[in-house]
Protein backbone atom coordinates (compact mmCIF):
# COMPACT_ATOMS: atom_id res chain seq x y z
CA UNK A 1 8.36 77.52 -68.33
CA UNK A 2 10.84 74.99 -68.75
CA UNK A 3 14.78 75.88 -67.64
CA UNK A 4 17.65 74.30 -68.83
CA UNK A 5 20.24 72.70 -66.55
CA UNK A 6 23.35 73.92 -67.48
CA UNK A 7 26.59 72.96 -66.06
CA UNK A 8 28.36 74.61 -63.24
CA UNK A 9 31.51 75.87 -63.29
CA UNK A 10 33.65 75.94 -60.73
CA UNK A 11 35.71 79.81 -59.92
CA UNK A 12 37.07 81.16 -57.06
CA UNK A 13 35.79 84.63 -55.06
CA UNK A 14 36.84 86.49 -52.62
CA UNK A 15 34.54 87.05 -49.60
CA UNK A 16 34.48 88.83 -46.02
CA UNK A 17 35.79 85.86 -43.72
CA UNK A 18 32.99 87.25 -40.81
CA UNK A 19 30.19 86.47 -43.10
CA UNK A 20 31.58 83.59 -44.45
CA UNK A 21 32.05 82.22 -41.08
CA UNK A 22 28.53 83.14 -40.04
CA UNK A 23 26.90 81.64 -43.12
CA UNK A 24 28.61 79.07 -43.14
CA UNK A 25 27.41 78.31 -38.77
CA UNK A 26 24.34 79.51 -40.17
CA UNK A 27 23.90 76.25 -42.50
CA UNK A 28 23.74 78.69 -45.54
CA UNK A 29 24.99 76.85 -49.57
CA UNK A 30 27.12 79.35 -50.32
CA UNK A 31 27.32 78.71 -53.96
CA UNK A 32 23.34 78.59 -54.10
CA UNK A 33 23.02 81.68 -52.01
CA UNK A 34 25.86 83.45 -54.79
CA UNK A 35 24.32 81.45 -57.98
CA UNK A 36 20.88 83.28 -56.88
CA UNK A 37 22.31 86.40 -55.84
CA UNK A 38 24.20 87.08 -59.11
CA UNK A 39 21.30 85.89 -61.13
CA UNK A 40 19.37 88.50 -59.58
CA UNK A 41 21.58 90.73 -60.60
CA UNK A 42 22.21 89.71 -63.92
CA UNK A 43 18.50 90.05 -64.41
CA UNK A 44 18.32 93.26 -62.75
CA UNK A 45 21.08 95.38 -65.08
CA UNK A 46 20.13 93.81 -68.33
CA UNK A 47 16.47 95.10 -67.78
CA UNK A 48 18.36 98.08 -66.98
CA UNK A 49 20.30 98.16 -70.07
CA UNK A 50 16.79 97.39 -72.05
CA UNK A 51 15.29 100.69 -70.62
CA UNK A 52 18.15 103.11 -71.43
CA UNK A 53 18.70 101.66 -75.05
CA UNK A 54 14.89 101.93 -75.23
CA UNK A 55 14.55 104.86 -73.89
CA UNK A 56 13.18 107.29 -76.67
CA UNK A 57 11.04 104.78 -78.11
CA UNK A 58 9.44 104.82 -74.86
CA UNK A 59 8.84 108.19 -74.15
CA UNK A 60 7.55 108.62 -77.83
CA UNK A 61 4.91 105.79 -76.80
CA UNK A 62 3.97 107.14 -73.54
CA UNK A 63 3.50 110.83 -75.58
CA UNK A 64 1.53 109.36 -78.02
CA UNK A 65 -0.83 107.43 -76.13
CA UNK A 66 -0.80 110.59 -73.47
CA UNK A 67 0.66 108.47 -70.67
């Protein structure tokens, strides 16, 4: 599977100054650890989203194939 580089762009968040401190003594990328985080989460909701606007179609397949 081949993934596009896209461009970064640069923002501002807010976040706990005790973690921050600790990830940051930890030797943690901060952006990377976000960039994954949110992309996980991104992922996560729009397969969410999938499910409950697919919702009847899906329990009309399960019925019909008595699963």
């Amino acid at each position: 599977m081949t993934t596009l580089a896209l461009p970064n762009k640069v923002t501002n968040i807010t976040l706990s100054s005790a973690v921050l401190t600790e990830a940051k003594a930890l030797g943690i990328n901060i952006s990377q650890s976000c960039d994954q985080f949110l992309r996980e989460l991104v992922r996560n909701e729009r397969e969410r989203r999938w499910q409950q606007d697919n919702a009847d179609f899906i329990a009309t397949y399960k019925s019909n194939r008595g699963g």
